[in-house]
N, C-alpha and C. Protein backbone atom coordinates (compact mmCIF):
# COMPACT_ATOMS: atom_id res chain seq x y z
N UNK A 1 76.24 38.90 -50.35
CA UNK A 1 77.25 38.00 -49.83
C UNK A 1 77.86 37.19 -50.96
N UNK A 2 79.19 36.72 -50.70
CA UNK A 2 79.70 36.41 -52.02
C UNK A 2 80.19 34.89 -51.51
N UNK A 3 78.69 33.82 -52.49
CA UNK A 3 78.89 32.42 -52.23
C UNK A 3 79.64 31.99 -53.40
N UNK A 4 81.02 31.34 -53.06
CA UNK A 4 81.89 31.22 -54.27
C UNK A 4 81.79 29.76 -54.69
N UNK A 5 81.43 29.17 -56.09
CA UNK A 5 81.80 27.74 -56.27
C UNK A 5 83.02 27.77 -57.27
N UNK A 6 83.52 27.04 -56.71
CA UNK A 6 84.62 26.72 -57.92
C UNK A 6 84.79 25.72 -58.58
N UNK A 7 84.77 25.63 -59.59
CA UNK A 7 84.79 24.83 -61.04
C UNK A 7 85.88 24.11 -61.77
N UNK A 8 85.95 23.07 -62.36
CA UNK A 8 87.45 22.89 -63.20
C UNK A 8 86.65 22.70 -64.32
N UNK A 9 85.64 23.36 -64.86
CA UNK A 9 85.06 23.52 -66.58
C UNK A 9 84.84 25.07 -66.52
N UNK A 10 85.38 25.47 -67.51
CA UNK A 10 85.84 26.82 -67.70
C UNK A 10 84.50 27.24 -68.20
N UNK A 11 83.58 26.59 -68.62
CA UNK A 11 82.44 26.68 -69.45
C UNK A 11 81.42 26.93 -68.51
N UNK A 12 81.61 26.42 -67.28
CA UNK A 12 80.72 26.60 -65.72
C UNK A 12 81.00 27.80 -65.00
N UNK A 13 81.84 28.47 -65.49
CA UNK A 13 82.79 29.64 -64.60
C UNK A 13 81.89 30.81 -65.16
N UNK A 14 81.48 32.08 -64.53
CA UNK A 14 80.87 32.52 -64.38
C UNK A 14 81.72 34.09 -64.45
N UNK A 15 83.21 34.21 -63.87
CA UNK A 15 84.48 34.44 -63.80
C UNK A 15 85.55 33.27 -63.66
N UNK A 16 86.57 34.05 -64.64
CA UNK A 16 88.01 33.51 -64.60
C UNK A 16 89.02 33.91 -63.53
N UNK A 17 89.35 33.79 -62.73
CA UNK A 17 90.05 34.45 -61.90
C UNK A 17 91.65 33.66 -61.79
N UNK A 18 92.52 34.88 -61.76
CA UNK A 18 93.87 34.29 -61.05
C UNK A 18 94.06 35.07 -60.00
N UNK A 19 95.11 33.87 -59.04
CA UNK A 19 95.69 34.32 -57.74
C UNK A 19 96.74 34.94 -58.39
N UNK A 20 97.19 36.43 -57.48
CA UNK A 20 98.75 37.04 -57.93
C UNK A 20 99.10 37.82 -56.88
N UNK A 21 100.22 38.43 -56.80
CA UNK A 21 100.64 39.43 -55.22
C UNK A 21 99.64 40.39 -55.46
N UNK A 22 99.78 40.77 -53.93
CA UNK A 22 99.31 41.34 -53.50
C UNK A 22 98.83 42.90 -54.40
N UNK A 23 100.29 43.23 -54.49
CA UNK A 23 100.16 44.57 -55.51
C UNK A 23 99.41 44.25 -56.84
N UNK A 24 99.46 43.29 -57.42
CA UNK A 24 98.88 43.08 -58.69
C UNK A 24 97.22 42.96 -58.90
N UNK A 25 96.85 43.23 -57.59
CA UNK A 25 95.31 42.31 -57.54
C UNK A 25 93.98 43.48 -58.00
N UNK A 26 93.30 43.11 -58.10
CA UNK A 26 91.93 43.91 -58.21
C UNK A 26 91.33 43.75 -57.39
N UNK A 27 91.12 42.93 -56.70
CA UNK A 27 90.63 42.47 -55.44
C UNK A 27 91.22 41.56 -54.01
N UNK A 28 91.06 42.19 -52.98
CA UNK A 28 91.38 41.37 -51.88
C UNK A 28 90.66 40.66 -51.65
N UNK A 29 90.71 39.39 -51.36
CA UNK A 29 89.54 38.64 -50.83
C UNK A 29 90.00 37.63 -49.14
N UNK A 30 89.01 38.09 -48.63
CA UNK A 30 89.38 36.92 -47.37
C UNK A 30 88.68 36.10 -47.21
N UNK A 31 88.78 34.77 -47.14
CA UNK A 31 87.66 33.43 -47.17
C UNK A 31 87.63 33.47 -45.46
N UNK A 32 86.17 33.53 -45.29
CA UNK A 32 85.33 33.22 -44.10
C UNK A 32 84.64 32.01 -43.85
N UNK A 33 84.21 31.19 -42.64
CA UNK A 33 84.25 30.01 -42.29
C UNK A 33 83.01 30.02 -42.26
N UNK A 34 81.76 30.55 -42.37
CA UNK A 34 80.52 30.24 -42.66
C UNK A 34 79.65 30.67 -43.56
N UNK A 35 78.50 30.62 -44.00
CA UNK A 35 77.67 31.18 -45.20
C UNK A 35 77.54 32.87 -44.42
N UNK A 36 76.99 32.67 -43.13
CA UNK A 36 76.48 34.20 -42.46
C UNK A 36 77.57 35.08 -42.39
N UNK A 37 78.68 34.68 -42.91
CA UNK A 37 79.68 35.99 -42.31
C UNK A 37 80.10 36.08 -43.78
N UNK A 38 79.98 35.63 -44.97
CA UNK A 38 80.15 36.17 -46.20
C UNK A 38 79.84 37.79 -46.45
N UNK A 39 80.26 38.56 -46.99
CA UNK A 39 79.34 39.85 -46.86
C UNK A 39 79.78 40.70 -48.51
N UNK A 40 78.93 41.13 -48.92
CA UNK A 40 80.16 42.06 -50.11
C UNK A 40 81.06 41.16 -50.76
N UNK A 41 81.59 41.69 -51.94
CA UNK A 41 82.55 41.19 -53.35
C UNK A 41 83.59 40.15 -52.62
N UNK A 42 83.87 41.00 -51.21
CA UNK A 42 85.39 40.54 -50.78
C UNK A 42 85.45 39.40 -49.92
N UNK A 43 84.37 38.92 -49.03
CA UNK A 43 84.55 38.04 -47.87
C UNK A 43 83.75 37.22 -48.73
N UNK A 44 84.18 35.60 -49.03
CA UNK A 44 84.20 34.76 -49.70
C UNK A 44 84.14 33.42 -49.06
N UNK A 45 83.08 32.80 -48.97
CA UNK A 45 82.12 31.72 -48.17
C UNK A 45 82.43 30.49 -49.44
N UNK A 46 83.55 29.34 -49.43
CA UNK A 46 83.52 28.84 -50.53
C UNK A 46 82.04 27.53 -50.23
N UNK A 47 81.49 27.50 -51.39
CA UNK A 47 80.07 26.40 -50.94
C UNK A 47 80.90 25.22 -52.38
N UNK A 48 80.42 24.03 -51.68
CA UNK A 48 80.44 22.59 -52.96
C UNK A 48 79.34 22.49 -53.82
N UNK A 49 78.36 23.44 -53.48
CA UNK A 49 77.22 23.44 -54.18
C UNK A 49 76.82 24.39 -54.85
N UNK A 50 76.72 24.04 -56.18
CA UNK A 50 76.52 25.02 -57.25
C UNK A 50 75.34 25.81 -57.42
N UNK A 51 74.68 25.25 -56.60
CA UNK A 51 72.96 26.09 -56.98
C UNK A 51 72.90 27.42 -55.88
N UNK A 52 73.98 26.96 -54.58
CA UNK A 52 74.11 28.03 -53.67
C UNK A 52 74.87 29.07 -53.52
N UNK A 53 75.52 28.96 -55.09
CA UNK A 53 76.70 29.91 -54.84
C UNK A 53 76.10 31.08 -55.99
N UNK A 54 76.26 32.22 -55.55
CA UNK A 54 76.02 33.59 -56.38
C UNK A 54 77.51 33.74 -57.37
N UNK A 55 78.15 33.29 -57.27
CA UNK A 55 79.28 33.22 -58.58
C UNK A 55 79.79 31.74 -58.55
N UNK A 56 80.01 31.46 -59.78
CA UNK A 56 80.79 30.39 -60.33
C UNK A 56 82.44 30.58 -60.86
N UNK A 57 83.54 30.21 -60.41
CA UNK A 57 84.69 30.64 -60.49
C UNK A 57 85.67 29.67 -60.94
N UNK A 58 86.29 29.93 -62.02
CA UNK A 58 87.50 28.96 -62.83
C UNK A 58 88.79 29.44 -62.38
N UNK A 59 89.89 29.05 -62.08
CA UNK A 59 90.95 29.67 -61.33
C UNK A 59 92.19 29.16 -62.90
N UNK A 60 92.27 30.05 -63.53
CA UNK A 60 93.45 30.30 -64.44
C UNK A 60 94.56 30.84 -64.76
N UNK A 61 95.69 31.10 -65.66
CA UNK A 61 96.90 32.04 -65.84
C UNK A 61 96.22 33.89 -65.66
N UNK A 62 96.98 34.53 -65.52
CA UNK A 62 96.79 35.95 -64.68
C UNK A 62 96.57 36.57 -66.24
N UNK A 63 96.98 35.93 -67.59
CA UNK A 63 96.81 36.32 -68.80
C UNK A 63 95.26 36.07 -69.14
N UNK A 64 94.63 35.42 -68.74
CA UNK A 64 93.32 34.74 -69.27
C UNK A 64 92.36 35.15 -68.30
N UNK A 65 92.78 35.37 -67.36
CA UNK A 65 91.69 36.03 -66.14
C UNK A 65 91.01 37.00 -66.45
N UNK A 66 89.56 37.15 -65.92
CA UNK A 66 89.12 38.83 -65.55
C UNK A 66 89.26 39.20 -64.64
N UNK A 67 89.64 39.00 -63.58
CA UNK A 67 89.53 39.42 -62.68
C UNK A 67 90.95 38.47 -61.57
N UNK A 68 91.56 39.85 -61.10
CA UNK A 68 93.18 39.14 -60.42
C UNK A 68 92.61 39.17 -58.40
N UNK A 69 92.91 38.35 -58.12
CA UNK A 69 92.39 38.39 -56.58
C UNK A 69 93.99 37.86 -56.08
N UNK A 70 93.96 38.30 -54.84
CA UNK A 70 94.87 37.87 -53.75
C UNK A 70 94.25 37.61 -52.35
N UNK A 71 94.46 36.71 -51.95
CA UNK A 71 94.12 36.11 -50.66
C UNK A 71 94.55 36.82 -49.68
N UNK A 72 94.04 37.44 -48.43
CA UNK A 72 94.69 37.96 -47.39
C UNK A 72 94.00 37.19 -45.56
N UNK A 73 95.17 37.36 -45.13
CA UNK A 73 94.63 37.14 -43.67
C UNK A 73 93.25 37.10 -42.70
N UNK A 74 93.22 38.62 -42.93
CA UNK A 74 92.35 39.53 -42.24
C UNK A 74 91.04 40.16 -43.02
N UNK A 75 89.55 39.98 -42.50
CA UNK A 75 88.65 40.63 -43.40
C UNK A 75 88.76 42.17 -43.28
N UNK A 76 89.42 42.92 -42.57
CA UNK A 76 89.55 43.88 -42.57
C UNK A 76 90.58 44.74 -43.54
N UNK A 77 91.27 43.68 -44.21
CA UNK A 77 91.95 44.05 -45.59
C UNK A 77 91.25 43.61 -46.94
N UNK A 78 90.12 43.52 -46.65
CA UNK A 78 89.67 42.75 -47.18
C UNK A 78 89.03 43.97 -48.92
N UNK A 79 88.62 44.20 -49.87
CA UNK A 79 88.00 44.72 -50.78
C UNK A 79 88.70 45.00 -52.09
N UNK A 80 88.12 45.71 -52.88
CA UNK A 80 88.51 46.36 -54.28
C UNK A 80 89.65 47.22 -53.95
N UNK A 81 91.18 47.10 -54.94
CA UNK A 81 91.88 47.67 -54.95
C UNK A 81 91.87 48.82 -56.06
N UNK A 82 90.80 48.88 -56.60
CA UNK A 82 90.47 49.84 -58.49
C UNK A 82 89.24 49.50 -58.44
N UNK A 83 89.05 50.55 -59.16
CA UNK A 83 87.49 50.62 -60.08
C UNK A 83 87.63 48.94 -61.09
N UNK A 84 86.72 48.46 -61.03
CA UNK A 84 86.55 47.29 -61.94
C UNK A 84 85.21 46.74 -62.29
N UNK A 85 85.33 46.38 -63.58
CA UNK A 85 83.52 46.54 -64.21
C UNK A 85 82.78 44.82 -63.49
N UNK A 86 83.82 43.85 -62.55
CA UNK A 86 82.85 43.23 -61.97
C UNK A 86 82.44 43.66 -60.28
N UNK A 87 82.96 44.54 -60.02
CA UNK A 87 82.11 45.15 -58.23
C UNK A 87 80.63 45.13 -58.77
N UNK A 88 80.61 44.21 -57.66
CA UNK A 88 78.71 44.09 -57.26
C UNK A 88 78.43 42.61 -57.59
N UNK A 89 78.91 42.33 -58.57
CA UNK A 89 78.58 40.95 -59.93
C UNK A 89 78.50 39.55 -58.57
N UNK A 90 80.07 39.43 -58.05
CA UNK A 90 80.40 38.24 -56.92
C UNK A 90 79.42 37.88 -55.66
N UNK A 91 78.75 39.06 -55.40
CA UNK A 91 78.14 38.96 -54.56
C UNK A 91 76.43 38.67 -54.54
N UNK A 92 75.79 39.15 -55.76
CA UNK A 92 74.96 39.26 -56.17
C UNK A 92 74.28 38.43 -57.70
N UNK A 93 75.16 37.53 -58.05
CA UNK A 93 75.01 36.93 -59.00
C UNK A 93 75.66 37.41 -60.43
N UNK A 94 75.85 36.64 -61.27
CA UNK A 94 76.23 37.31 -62.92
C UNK A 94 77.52 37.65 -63.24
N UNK A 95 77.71 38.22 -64.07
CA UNK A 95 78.95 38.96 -64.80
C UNK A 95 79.04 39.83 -65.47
């Protein structure tokens, strides 16, 4: 499950990520309203607490990022748009 904290010290970030369209993204992500319905890279449970979150996330320019996400509606649009060397990492801890 992918517990997301987000950071404004780039040094705490765990990933860099920018928001961009849709077409541009590596990942879809849909933010879900509780910890239990987080599931996989893509459905994204944001927590205030850093010790509970399996990734740490800095939100920067689409130049400096590893990783490009776009926000969508529906968890059913929800996943990897490409092969990319962080699938697995968001959900499971690391980078």
């Amino acid at each position: 499950m992918a517990r997301i904290y987000q950071t404004n010290n780039m040094g705490e970030a765990d990933v860099r990520v920018a928001i961009v369209q849709r077409g541009s993204a590596d990942l879809l992500v849909h933010r879900v309203a509780s910890f239990g319905l987080a599931h996989g890279d893509a459905l994204w449970f944001i927590t205030r607490e850093r010790q509970s979150a399996t990734a740490g996330m800095y939100f920067t320019s689409p130049g400096f990022a590893q990783l490009a996400i776009c926000f969508v509606d529906h968890a059913s649009e929800a996943g990897w748009t490409r092969p990319h060397r962080l699938k697995g990492c968001l959900s499971h801890g690391g980078s």
